[in-house]
N, C-alpha and C. Protein backbone atom coordinates (compact mmCIF):
# COMPACT_ATOMS: atom_id res chain seq x y z
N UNK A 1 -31.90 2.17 19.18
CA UNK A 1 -31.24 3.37 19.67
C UNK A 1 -29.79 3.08 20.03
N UNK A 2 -29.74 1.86 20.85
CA UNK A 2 -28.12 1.66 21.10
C UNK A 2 -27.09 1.42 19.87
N UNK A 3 -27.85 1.39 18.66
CA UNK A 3 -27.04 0.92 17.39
C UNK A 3 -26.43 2.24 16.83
N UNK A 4 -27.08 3.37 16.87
CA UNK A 4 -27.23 4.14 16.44
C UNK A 4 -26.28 5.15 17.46
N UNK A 5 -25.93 4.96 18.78
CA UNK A 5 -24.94 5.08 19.36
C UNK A 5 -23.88 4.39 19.20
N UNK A 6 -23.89 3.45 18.66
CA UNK A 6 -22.84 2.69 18.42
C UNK A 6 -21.93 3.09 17.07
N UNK A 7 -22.71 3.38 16.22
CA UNK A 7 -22.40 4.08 14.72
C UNK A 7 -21.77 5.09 15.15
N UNK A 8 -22.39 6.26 15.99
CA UNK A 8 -22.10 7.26 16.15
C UNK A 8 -20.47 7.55 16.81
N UNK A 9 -20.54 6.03 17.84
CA UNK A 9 -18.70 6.28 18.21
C UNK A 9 -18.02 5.64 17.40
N UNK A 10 -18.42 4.79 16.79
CA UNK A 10 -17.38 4.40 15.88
C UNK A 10 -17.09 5.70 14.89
N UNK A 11 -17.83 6.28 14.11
CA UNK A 11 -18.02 7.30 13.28
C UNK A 11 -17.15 8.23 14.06
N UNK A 12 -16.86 8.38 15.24
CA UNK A 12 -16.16 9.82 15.85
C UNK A 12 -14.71 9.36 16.27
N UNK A 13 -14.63 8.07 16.29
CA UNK A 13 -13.39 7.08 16.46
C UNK A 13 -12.72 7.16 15.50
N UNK A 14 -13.09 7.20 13.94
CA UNK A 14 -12.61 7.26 12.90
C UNK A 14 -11.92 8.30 12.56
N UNK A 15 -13.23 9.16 13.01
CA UNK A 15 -12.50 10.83 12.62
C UNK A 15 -11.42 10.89 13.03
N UNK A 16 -11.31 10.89 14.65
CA UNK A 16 -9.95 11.13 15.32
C UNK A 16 -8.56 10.56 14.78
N UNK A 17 -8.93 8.84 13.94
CA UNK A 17 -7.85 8.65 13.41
C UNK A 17 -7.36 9.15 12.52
N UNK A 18 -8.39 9.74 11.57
CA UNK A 18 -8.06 10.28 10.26
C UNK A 18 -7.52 11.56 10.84
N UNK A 19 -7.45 12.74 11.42
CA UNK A 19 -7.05 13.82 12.23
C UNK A 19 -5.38 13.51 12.91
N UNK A 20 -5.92 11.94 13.62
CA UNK A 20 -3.95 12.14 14.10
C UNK A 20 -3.36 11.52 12.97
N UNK A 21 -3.83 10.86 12.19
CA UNK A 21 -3.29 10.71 10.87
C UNK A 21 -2.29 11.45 9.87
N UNK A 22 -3.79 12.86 9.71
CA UNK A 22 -3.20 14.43 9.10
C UNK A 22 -1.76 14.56 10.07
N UNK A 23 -2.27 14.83 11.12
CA UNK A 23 -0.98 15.46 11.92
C UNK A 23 -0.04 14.74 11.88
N UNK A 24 0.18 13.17 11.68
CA UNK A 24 1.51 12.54 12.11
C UNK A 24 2.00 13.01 10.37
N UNK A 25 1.23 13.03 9.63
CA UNK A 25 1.55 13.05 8.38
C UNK A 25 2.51 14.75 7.93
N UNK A 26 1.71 15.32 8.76
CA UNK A 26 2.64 16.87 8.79
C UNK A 26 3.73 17.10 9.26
N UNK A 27 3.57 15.83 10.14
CA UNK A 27 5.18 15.68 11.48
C UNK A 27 6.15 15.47 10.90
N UNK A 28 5.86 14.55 9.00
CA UNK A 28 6.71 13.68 8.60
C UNK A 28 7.12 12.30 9.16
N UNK A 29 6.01 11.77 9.67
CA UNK A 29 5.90 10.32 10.27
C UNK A 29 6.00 9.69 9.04
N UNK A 30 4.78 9.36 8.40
CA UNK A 30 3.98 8.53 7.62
C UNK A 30 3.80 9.33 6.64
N UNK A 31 3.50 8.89 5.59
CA UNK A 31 2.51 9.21 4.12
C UNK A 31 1.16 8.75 4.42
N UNK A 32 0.77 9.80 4.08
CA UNK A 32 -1.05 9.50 4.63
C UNK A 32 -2.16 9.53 3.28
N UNK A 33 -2.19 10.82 2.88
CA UNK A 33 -2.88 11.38 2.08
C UNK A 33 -2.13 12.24 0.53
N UNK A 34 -0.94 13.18 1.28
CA UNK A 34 -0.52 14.05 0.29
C UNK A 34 0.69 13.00 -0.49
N UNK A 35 1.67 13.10 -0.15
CA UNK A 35 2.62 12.21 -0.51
C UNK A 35 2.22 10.75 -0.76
N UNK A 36 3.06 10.24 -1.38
CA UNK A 36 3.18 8.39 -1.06
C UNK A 36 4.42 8.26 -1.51
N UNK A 37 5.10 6.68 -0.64
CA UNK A 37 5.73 6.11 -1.47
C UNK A 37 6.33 5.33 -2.48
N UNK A 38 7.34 4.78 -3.12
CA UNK A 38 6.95 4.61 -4.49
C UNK A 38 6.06 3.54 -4.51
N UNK A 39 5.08 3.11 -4.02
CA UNK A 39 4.22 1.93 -3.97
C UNK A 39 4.51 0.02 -3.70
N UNK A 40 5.11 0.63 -2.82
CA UNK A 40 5.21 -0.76 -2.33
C UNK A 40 4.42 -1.97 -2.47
N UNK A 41 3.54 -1.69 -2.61
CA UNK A 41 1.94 -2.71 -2.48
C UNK A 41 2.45 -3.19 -4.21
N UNK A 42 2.42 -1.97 -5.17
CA UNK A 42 2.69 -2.44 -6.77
C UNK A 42 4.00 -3.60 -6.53
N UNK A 43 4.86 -3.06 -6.34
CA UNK A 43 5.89 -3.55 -6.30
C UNK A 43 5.93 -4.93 -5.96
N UNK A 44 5.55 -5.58 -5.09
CA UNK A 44 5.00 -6.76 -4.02
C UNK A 44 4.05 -7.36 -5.84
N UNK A 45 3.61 -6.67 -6.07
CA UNK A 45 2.71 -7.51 -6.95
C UNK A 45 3.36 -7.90 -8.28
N UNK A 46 4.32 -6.86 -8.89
CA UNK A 46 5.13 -6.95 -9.85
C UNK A 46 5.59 -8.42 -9.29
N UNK A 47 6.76 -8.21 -8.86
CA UNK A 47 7.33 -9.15 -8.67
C UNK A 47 6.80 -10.63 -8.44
N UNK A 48 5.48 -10.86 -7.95
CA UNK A 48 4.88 -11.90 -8.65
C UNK A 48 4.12 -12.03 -9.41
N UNK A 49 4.25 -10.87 -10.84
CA UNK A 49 3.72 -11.20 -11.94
C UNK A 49 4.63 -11.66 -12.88
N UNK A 50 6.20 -11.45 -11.91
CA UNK A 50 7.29 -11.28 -12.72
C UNK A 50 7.79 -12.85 -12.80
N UNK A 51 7.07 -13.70 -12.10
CA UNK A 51 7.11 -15.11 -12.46
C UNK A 51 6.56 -15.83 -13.58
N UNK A 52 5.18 -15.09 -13.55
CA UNK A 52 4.79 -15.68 -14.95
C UNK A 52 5.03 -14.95 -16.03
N UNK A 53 5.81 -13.57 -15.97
CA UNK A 53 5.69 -12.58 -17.38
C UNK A 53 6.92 -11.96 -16.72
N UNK A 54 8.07 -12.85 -18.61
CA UNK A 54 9.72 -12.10 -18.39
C UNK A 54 9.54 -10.36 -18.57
N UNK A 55 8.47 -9.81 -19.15
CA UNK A 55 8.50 -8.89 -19.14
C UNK A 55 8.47 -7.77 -18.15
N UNK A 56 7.38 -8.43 -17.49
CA UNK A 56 7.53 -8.18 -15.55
C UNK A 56 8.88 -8.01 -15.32
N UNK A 57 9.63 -8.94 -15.08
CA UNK A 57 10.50 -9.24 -14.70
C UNK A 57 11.73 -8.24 -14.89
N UNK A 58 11.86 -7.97 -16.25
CA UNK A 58 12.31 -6.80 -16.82
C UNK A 58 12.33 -5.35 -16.37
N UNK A 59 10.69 -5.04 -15.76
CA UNK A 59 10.49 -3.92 -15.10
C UNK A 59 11.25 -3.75 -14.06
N UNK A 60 10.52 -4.54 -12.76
CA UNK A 60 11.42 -5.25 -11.61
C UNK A 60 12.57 -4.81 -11.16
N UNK A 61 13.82 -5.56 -12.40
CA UNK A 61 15.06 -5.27 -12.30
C UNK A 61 15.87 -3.95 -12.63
N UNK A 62 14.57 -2.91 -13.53
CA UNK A 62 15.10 -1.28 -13.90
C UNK A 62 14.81 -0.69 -12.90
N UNK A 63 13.77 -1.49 -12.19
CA UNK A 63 13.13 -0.13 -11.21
C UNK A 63 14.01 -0.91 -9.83
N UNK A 64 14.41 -1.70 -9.75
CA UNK A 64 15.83 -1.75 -8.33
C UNK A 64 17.06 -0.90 -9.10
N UNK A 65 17.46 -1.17 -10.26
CA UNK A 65 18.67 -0.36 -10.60
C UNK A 65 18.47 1.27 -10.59
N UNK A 66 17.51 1.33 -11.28
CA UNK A 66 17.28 2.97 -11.27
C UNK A 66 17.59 3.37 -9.35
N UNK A 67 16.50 2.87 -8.90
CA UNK A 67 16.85 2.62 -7.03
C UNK A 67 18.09 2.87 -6.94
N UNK A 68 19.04 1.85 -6.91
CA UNK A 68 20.04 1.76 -6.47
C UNK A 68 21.27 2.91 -6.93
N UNK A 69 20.82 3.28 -7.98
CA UNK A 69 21.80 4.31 -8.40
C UNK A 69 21.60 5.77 -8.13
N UNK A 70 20.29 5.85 -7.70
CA UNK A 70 20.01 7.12 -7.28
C UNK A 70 20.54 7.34 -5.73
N UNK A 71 21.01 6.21 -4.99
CA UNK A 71 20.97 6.04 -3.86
C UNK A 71 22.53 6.18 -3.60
N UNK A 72 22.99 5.39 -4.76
CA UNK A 72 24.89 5.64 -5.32
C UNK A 72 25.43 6.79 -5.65
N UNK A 73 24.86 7.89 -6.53
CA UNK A 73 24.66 8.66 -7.15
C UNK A 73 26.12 10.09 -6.65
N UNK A 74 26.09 10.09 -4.89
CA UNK A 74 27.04 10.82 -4.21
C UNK A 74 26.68 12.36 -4.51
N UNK A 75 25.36 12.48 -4.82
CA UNK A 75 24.81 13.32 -4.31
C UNK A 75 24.74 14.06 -2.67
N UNK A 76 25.06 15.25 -2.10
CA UNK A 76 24.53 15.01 -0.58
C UNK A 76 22.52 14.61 -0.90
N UNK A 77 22.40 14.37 0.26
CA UNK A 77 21.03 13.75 0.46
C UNK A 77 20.67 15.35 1.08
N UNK A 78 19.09 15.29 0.50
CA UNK A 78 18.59 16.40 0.27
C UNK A 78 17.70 16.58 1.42
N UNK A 79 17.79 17.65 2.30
CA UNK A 79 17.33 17.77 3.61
C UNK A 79 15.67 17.82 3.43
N UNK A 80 14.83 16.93 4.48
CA UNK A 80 13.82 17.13 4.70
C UNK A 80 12.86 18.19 5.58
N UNK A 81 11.50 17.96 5.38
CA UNK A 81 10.86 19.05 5.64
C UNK A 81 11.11 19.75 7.46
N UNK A 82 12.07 18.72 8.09
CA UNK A 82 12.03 19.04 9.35
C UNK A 82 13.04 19.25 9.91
N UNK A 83 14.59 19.66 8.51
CA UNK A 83 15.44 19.96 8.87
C UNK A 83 15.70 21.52 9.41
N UNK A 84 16.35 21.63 10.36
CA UNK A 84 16.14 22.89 11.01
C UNK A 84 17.50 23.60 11.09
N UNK A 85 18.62 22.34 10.94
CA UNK A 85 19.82 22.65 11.36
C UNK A 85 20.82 23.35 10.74
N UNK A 86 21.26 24.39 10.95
CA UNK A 86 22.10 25.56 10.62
C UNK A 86 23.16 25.02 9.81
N UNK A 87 23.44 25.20 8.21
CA UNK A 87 25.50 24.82 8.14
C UNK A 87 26.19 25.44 9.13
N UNK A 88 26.29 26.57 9.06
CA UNK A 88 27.46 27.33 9.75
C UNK A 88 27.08 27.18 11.00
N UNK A 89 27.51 27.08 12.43
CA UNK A 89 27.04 27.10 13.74
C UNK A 89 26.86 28.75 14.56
N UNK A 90 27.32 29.68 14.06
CA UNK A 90 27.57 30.85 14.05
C UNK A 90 26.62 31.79 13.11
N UNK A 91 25.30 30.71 12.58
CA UNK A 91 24.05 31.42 12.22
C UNK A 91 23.03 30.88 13.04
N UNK A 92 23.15 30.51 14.01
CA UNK A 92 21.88 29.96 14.92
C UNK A 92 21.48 31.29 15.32
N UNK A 93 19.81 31.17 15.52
CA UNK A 93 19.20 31.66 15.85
C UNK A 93 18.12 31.15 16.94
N UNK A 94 18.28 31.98 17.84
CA UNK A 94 17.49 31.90 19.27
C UNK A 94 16.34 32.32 19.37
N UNK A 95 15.26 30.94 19.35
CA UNK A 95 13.79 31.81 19.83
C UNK A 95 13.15 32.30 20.87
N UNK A 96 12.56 33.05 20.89
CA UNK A 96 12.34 33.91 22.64
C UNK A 96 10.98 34.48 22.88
């Protein structure tokens, strides 16, 4: 019986993480579920496949340049989901 309580909080422990999870994920904390980013974990692995295979290696170095130029690019940077802030200061709007 105590095991079976024991399952049971762990099991409700989980939930809760997966729940503030969702939410930090809506906040724009973290990538949780909907989004990801470009895969870091791959990346980490490329690069030591990219020791034994020039072809690896090859990838690697398009996918930092492509990076880097999108980042060069002088684009403005494109507002996220939690930007709120007015251009003009003389369109704010007051909630009440």
């Amino acid at each position: 019986m105590i095991y079976v309580l024991w399952g049971l909080g762990i099991l409700a422990g989980l939930y809760c993480l997966h729940r503030a999870a969702l939410w930090a994920e809506r906040r724009g904390w973290i990538y949780y579920r909907k989004a990801g980013s470009s895969g870091a974990i791959g990346n980490a692995f490329l690069e030591i496949q990219a020791t034994f295979d020039p072809a690896a290696r090859h990838v690697q170095e398009e996918r930092e340049r492509a990076h880097s130029q999108t980042q060069e690019s002088g684009d403005p940077p494109v507002p996220g989901p939690q930007s709120t802030t007015p251009e003009d200061p003389t369109q704010r709007q007051t909630r009440g």
